[in-house]
Protein backbone atom coordinates (compact mmCIF):
# COMPACT_ATOMS: atom_id res chain seq x y z
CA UNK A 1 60.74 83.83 155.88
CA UNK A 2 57.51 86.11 155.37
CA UNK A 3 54.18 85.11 156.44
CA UNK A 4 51.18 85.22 154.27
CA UNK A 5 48.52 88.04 155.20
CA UNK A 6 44.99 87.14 155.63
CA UNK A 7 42.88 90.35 154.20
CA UNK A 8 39.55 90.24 156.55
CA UNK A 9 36.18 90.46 154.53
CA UNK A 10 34.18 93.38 155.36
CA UNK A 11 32.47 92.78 157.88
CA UNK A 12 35.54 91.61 160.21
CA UNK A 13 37.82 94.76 158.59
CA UNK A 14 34.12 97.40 160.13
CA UNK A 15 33.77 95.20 163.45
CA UNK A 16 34.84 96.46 166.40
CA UNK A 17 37.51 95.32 169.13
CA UNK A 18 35.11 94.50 171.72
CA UNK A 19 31.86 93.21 171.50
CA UNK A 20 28.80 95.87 171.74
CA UNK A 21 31.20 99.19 171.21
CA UNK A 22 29.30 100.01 167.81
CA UNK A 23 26.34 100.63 169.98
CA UNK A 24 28.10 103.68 171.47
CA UNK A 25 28.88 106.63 169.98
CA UNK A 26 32.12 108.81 170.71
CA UNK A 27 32.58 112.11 169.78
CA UNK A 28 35.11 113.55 167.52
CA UNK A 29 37.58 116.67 168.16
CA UNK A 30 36.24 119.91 167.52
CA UNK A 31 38.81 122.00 165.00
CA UNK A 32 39.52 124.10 168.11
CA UNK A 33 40.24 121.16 170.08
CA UNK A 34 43.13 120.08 168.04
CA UNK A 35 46.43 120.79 168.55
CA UNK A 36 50.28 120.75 166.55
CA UNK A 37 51.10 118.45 169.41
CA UNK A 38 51.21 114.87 168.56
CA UNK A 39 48.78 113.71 171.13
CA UNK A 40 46.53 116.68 170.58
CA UNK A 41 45.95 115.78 166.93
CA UNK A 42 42.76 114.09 165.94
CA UNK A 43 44.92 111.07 164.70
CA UNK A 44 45.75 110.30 167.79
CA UNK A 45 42.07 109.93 168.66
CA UNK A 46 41.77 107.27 166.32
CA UNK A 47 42.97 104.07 165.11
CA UNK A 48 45.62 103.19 163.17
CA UNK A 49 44.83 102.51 159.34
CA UNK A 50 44.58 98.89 159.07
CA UNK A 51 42.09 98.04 155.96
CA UNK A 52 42.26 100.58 153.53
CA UNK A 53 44.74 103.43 152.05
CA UNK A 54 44.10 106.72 154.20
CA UNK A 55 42.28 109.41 152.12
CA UNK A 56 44.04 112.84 153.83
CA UNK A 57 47.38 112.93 154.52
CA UNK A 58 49.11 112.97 158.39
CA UNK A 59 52.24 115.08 159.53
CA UNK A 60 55.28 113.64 159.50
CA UNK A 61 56.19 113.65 162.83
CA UNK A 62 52.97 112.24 164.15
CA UNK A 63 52.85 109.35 161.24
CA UNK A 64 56.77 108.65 162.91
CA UNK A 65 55.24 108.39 166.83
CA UNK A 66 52.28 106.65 166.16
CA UNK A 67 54.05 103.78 164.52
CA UNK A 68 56.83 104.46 166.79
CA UNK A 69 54.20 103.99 169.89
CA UNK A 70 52.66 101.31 167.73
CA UNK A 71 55.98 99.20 167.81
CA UNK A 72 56.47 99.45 171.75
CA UNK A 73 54.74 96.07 172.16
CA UNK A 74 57.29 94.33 170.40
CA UNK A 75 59.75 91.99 171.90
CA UNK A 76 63.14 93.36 172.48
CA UNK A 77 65.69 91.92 170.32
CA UNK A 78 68.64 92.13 172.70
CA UNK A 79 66.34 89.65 174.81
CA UNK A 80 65.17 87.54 171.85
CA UNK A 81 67.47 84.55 172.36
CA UNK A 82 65.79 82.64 170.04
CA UNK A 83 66.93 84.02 166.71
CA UNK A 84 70.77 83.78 165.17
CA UNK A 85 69.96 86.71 163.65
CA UNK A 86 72.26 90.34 164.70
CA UNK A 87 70.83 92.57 166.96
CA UNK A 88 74.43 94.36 167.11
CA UNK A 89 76.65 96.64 164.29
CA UNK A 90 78.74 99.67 165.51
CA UNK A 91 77.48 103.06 164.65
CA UNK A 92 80.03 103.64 161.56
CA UNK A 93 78.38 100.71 159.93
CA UNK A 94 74.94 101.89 160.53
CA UNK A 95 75.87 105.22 159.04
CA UNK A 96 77.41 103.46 156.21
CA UNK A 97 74.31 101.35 155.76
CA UNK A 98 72.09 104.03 156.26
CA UNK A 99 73.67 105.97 153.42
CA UNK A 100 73.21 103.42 151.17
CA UNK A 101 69.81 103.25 151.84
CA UNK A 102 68.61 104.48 148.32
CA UNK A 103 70.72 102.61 146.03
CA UNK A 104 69.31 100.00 143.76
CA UNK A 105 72.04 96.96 144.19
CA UNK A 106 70.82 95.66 140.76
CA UNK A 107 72.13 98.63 139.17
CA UNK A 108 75.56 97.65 138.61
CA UNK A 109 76.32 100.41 135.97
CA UNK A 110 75.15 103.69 138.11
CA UNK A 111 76.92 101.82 141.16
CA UNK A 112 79.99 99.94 140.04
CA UNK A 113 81.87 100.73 143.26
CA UNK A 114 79.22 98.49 145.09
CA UNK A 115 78.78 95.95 142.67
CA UNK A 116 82.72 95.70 143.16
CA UNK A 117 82.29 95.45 147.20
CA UNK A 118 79.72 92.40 146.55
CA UNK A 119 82.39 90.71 144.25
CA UNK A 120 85.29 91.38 147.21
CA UNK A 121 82.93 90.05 149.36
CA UNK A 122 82.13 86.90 147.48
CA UNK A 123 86.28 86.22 147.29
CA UNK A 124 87.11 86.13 150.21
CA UNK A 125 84.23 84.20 151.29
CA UNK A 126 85.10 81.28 148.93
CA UNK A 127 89.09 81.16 149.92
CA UNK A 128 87.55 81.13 153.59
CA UNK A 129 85.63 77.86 152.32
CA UNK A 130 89.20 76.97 150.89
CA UNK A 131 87.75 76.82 147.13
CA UNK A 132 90.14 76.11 144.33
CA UNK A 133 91.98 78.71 142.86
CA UNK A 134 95.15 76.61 141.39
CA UNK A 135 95.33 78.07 137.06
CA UNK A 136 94.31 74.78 136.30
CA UNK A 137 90.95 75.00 137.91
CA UNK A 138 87.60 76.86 137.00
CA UNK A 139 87.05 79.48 138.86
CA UNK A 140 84.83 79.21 141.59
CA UNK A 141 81.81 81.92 141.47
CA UNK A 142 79.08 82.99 144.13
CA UNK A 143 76.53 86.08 144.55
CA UNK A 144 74.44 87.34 147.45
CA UNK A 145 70.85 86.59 148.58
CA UNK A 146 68.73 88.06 150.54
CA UNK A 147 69.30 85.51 153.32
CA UNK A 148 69.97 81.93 153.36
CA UNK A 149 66.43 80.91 152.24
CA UNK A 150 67.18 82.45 149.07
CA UNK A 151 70.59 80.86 148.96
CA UNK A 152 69.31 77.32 149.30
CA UNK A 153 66.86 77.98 146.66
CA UNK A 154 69.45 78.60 144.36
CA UNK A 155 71.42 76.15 145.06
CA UNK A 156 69.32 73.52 144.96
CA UNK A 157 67.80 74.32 141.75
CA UNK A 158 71.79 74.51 139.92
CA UNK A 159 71.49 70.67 141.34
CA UNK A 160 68.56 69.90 140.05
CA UNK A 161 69.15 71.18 136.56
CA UNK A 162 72.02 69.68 136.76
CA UNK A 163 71.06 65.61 137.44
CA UNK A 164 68.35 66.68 134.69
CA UNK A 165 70.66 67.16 131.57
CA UNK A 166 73.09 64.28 132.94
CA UNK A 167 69.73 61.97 132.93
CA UNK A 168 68.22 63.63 129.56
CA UNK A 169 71.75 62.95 127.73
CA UNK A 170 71.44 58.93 129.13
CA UNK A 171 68.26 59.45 127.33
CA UNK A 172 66.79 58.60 130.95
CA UNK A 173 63.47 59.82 132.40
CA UNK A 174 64.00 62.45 134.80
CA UNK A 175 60.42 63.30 136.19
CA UNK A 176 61.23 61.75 139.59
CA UNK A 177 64.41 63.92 141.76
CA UNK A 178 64.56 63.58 145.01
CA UNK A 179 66.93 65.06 147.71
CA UNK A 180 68.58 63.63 150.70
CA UNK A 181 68.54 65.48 154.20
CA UNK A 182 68.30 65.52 157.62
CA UNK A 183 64.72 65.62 159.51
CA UNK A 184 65.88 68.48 161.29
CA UNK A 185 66.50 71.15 158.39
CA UNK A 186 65.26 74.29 158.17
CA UNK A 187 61.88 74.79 156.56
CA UNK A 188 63.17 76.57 153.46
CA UNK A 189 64.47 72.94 152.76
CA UNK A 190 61.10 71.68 152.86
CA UNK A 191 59.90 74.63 150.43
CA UNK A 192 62.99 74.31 148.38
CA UNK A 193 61.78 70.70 147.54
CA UNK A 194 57.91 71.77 147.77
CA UNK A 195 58.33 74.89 145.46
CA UNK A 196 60.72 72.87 142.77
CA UNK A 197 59.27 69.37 142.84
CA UNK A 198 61.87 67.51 144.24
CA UNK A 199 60.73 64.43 146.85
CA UNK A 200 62.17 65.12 150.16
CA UNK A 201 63.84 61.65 151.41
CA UNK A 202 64.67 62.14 155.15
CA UNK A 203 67.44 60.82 157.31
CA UNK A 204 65.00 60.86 160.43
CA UNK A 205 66.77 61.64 164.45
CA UNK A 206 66.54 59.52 167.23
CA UNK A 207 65.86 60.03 170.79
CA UNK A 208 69.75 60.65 171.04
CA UNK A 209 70.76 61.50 167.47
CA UNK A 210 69.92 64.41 166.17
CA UNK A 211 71.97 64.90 163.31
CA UNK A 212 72.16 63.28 159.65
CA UNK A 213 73.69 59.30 159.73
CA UNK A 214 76.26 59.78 157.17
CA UNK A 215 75.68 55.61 156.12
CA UNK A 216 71.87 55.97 156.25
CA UNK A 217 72.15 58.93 154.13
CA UNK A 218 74.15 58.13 151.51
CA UNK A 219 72.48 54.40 151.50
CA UNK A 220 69.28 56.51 150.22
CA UNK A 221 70.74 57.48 147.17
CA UNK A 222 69.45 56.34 143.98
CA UNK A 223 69.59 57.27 140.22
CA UNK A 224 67.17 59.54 140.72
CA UNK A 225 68.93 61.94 143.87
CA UNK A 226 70.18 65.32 143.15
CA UNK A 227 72.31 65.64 145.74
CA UNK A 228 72.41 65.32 149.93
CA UNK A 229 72.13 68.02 152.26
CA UNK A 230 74.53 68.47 155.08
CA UNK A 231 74.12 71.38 158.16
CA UNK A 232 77.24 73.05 159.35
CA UNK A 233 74.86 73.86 162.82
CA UNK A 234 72.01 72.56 163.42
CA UNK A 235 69.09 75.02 164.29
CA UNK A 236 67.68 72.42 167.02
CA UNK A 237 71.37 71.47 168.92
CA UNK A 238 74.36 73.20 166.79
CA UNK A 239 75.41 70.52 166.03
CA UNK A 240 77.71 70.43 163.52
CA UNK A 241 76.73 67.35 161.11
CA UNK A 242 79.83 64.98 159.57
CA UNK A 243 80.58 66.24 156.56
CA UNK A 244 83.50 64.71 156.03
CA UNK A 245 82.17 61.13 156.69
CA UNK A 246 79.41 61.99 153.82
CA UNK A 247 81.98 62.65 151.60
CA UNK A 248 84.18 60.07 152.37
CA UNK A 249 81.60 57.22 151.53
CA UNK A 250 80.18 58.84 148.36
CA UNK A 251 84.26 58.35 147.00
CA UNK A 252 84.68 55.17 148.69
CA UNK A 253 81.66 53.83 146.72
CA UNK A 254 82.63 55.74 143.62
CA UNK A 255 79.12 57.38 143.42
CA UNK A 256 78.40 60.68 141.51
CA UNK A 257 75.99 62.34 143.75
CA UNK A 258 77.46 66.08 144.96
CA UNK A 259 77.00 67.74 148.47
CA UNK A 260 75.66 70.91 149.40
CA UNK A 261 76.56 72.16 152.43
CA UNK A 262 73.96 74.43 154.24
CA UNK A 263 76.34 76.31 156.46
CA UNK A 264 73.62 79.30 157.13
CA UNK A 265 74.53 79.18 161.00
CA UNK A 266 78.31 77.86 161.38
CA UNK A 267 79.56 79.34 158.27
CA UNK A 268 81.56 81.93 160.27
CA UNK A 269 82.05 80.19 163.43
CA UNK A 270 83.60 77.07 162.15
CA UNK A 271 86.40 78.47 160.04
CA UNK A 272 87.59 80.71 163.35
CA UNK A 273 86.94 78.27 166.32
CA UNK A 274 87.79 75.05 164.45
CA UNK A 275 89.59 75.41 161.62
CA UNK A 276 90.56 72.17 160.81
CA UNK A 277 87.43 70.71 160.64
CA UNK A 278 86.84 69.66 157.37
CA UNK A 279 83.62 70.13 155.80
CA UNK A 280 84.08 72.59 153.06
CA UNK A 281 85.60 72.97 149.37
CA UNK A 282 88.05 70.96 150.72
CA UNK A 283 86.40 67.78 150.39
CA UNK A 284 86.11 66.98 146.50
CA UNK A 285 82.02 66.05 146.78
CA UNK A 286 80.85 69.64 148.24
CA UNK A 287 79.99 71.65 144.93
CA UNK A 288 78.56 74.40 146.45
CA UNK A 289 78.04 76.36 150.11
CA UNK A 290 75.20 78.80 151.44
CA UNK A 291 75.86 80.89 154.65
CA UNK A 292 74.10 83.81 156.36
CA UNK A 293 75.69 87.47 156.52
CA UNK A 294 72.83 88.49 159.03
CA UNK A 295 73.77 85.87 161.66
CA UNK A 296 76.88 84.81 162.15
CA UNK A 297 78.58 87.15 159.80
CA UNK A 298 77.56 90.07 162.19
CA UNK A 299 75.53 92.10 159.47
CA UNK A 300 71.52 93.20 160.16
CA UNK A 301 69.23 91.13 158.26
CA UNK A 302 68.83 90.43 155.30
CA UNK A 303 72.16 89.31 153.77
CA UNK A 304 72.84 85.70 152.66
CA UNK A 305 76.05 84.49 150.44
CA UNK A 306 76.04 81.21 147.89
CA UNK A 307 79.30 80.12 146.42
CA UNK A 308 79.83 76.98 144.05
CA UNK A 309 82.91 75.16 143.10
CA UNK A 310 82.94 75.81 139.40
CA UNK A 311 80.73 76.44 136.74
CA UNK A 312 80.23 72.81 136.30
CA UNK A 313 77.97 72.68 139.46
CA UNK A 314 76.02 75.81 138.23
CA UNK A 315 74.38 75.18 134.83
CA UNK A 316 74.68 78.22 132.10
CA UNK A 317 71.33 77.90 131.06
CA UNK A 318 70.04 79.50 134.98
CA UNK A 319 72.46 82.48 134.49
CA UNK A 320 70.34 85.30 132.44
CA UNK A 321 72.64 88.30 130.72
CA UNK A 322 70.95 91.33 131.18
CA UNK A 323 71.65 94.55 129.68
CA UNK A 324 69.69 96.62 132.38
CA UNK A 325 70.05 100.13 132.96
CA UNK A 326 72.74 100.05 130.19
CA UNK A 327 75.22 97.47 131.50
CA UNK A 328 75.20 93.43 130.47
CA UNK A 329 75.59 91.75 133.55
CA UNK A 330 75.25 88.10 134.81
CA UNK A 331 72.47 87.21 136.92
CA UNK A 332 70.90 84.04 138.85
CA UNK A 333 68.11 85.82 141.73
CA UNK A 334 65.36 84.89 142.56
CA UNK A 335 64.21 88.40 143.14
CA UNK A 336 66.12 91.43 141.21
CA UNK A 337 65.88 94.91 142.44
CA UNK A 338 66.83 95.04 146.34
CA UNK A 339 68.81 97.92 149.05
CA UNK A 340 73.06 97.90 148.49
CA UNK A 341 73.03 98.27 152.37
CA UNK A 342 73.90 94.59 153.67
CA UNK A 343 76.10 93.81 150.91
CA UNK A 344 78.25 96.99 152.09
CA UNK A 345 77.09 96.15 155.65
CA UNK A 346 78.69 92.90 155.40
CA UNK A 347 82.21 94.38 153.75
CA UNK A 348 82.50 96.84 156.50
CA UNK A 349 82.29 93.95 159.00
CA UNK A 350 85.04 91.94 156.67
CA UNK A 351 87.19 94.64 156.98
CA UNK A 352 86.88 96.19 160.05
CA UNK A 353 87.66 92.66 161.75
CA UNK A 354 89.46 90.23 159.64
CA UNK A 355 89.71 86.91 160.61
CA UNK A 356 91.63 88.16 163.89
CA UNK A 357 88.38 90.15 165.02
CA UNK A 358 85.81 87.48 163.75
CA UNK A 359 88.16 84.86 165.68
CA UNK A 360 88.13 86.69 169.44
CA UNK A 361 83.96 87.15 169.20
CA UNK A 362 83.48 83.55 168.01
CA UNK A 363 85.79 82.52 171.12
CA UNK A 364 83.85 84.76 173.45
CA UNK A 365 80.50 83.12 171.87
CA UNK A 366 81.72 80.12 172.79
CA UNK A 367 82.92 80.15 175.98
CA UNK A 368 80.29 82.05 176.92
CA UNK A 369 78.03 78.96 175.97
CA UNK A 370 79.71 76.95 177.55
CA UNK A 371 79.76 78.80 180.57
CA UNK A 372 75.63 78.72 180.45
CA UNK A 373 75.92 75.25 179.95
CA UNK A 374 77.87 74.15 183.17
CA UNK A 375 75.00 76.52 185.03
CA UNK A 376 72.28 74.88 183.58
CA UNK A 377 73.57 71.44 183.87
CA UNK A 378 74.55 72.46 187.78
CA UNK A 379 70.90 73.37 187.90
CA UNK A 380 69.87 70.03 186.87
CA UNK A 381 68.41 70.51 183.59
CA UNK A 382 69.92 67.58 180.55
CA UNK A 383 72.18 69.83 177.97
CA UNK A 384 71.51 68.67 174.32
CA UNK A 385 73.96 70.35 172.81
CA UNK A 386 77.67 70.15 172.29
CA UNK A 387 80.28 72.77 173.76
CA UNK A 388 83.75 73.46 173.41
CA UNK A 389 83.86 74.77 169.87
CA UNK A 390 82.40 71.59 168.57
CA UNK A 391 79.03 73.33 167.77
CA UNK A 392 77.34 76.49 167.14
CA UNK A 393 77.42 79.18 170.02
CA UNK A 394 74.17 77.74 171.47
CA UNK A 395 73.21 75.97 174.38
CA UNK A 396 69.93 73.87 174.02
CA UNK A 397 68.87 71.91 177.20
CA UNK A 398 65.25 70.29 178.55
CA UNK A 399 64.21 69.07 182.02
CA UNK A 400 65.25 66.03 183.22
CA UNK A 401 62.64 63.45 182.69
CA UNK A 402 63.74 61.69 185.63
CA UNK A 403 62.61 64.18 188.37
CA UNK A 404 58.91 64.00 186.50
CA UNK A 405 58.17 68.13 186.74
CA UNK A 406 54.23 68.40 186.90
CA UNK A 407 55.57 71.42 184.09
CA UNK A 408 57.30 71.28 180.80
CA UNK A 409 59.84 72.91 178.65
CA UNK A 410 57.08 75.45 177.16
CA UNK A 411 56.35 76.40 181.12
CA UNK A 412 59.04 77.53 181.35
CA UNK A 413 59.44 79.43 178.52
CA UNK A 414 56.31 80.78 179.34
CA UNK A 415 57.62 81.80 182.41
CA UNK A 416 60.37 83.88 181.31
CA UNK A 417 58.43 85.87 178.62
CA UNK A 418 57.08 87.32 181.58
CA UNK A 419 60.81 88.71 182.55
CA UNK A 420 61.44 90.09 179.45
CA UNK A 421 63.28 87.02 177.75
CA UNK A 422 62.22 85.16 174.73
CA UNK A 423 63.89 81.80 175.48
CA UNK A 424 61.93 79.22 172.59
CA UNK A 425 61.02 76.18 173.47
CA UNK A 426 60.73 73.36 170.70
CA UNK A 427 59.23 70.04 169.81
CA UNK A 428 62.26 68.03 168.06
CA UNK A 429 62.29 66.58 164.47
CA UNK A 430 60.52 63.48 163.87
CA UNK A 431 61.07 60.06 165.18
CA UNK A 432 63.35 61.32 168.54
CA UNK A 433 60.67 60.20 170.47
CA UNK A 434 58.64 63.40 172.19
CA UNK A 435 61.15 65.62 173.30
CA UNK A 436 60.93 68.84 173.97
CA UNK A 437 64.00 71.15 174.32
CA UNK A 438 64.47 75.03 174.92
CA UNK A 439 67.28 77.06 172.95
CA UNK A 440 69.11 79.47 174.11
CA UNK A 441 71.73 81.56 171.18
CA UNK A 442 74.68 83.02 172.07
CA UNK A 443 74.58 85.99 169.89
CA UNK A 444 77.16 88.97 169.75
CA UNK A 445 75.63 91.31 172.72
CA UNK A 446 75.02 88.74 174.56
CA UNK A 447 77.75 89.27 177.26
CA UNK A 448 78.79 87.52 180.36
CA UNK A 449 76.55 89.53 182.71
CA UNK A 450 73.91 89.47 180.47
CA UNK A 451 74.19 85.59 180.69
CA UNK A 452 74.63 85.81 184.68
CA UNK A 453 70.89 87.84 185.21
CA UNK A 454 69.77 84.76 182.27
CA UNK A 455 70.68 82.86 184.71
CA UNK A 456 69.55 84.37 187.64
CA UNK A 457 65.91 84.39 186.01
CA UNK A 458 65.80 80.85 184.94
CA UNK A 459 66.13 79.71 188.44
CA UNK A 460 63.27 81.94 189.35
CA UNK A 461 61.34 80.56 186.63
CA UNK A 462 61.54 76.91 187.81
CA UNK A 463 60.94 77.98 191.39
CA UNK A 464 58.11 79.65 190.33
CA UNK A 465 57.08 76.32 188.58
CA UNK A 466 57.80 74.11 191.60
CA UNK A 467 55.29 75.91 193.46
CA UNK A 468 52.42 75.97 191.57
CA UNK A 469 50.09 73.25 191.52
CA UNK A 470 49.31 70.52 188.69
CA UNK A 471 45.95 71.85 187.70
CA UNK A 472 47.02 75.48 187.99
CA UNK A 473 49.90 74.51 185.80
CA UNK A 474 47.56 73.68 183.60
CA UNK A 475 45.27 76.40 183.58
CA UNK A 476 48.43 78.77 183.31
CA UNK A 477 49.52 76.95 179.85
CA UNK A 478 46.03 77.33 178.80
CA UNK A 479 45.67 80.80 179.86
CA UNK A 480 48.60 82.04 177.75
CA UNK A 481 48.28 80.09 174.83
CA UNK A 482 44.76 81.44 174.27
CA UNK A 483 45.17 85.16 175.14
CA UNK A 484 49.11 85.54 174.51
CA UNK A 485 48.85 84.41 171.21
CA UNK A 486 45.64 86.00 170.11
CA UNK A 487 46.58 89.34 172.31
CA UNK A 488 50.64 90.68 170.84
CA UNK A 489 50.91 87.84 168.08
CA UNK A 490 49.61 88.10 164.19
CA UNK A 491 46.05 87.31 163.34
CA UNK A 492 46.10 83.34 163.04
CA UNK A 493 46.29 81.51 159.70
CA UNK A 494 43.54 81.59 157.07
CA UNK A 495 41.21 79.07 157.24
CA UNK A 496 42.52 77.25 154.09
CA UNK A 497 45.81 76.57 155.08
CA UNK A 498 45.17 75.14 158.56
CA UNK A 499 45.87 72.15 159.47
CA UNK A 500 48.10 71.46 156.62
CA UNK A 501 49.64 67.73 156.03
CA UNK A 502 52.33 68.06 153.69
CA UNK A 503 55.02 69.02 155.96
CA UNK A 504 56.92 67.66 159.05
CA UNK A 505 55.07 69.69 161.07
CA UNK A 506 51.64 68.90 159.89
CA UNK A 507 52.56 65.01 159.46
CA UNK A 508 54.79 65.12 162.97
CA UNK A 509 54.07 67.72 165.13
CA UNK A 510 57.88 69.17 164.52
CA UNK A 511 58.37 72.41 165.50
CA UNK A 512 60.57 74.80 163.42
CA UNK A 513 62.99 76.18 164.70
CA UNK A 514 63.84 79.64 164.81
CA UNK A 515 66.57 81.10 162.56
């Protein structure tokens, strides 16, 4: 997800960082003065380009150390538990990646070898989502994405087109779809729906549900739904939502509406820690499955897989046949020229640990979690989420509201930034009441001992807490909020989007999670 840039009118771009400094004058290098060392160089005497193309060139090697230097004040990803997203690939696969670097993945004719890798990649996805592959059914097909935003996009526009030439060969009117989900989805659901005109018709939580109601859900189904959304991991809990009981009713009731399951976090935990859940190809009303390379399937970001049942699901008139760069070729993207890295990133990973590999680090994620979860609960904070394999590798947890803390979950978070860690802390989805929760993900490097001094600094945190008063509790939260996020973080929004109503967080106050 990319954020929109504000471009500052003149004035702002010319005005300087304090108040009062374009009174002063400061004098520039002599020629003699400067120096081949980085740091003797007039550009490290001034600022960084920010407004306007440079009109002189810089050396290489100080352009690499002053963005390098520029980048220091970043978080450390190792340390960002908040994001699914891998912070870890062995050196082999970086090389491999790295060497990749200039292909153009589009370009299936100059790079047929890669093209073929993305096609591998795509089989042995779908038989891990048990498609159909009997001679009597359609093949299944799938592609990559740049992510699972992408993905989703995708998918749910081969659903709508789909309910719209059922309803324009009834000789219905089809100016109203609507989609059925879960409160708690991840914003690209939202823009999915925003972006394609779709009405959003939400299955809202409650103060101790916090996953879809498979009977509430499919009881909002009308002639007009395209299809209902179900998460294989919830980005609030983990949760894993039920699937099978979605299914289940749709055939019991003998109603045509398909599933799409967004399985952008569990997609490869679920098939290694619990394989006989059920919540894939399996059951007849999934058509179609989106999952993440770049979290759970161990690859850097940004990688993202969609697969569909048949080509009944995915309507011929979104495919476009190209003949680019001299070779016809197939293609439904919403972008078209992108890096071959992550596609050959993600193969490397499929081959290098097979479902034995991918099994033994999903176990370790797990038990791992669960092992933060029995400290935290022996701490005294409430655990939200579910352990034991029944989840995602995550542990999400809030302060128990019966010891009334003069300090909330965002205290504490606040609190550990300060050590290094950045452990989120969340407002849930609508209608569960005002709780607040903090995340923690159980990522790939994120080993026992790493989890012990997680620990370790947690308990400080609170301790911390417990001694500070009310009111400076107070000022504390204030003091960050206004200086942390105007000090490291991104210039704020522009003034035309503020305080936007369309979505849950501008009607409810819902946070987003982080992916």
């Amino acid at each position: 997800m990319v954020h929109l840039s504000t471009v500052p009118n003149a004035d702002a771009a010319d005005a300087p960082l304090v108040e009062g400094l374009q009174n002063i004058k400061f004098e520039q290098p002599g020629e003699d003065e400067v120096t081949a060392s980085v740091y003797g160089s007039r550009f490290a005497s001034q600022g960084l380009p920010s407004h306007e193309l440079p009109k002189g060139e810089m050396p290489r090697d100080v352009a690499y150390r002053l963005i390098k230097d520029h980048l220091t004040l970043d978080g450390n990803p190792v340390l960002n538990l908040a994001s699914f997203v891998t912070t870890y690939m062995e050196e082999e696969a970086e090389k491999l990646m790295a060497e990749a670097l200039p292909k153009n993945f589009i370009d299936y004719e100059e790079y047929p070898q890669t093209a073929d890798i993305q096609n591998k990649c795509v089989n042995m996805i779908a038989r891990l989502y048990n498609a159909p592959t009997n001679a009597d059914e359609d093949n299944a097909m799938g592609t990559s994405t740049v992510g699972s935003s992408e993905a989703i996009m995708l998918a749910t526009l081969a659903m709508k087109r789909r309910w719209t030439n059922k309803r324009k060969a009834a000789g219905k009117d089809y100016s109203k779809p609507n989609i059925v989900m879960n409160s708690a989805v991840q914003v690209c659901w939202e823009k999915a729906a925003r972006y394609f005109e779709i009405e959003e018709k939400y299955v809202n939580c409650t103060e101790d549900r916090y996953i879809i109601d498979p009977k509430e859900a499919v009881s909002l189904i009308d002639e007009n739904t395209i299809g209902i959304c179900t998460i294989l991991g919830s980005t609030y809990t983990g949760q894993y939502e039920d699937t099978k009981a979605v299914n289940d009713l749709l055939v019991h009731k003998d109603i045509d509406c398909p599933i799409h399951v967004d399985a952008a976090s569990g997609g490869f935990v679920a098939p290694f820690v619990v394989p006989d859940l059920e919540w894939d190809f399996r059951l007849e009303k999934v058509v179609s499955i989106n999952v993440s390379g770049h979290k759970y399937g161990l690859v850097y970001p940004g990688v993202g897989w969609v697969v569909w049942r048949s080509p009944q699901f995915l309507p011929k008139e979104l495919v476009f046949n190209i003949n680019y760069l001299g070779a016809d070729q197939a293609s439904f993207t919403l972008n078209f020229s992108k890096g071959a890295s992550q596609v050959l990133g993600q193969y490397y990973q499929f081959i290098r640990l097979g479902q034995a590999g991918y099994r033994s680090i999903m176990l370790n994620l797990t038990r791992t979690a669960d092992y933060l979860s029995a400290c935290l609960k022996q701490m005294g904070f409430l655990i939200l989420s579910e352990g034991g394999g029944k989840g995602l590798p995550l542990v999400a947890f809030r302060l128990n509201p019966k010891k009334k803390h003069h300090f909330d979950e965002f205290a504490v978070a606040h609190q550990l930034r300060e050590r290094g860690w950045v452990v989120p802390a969340y407002t849930m989805a609508p209608n569960a009441g005002t709780i607040k929760l903090l995340r923690v993900v159980v990522r790939e490097d994120f080993s026992r001992s790493r989890c012990d001094s997680l620990v370790k600094d947690i308990q400080q945190a609170v301790e911390a807490l417990l001694k500070m008063k009310p009111d400076t509790i107070e000022q504390y939260s204030e003091h960050v909020k206004k200086h942390h996020t105007k000090g490291r973080k991104l210039q704020g929004t522009h003034p035309e989007y503020k305080k936007e109503k369309h979505s849950l967080q501008g009607k409810a106050g819902k946070t987003h999670a982080i992916c």
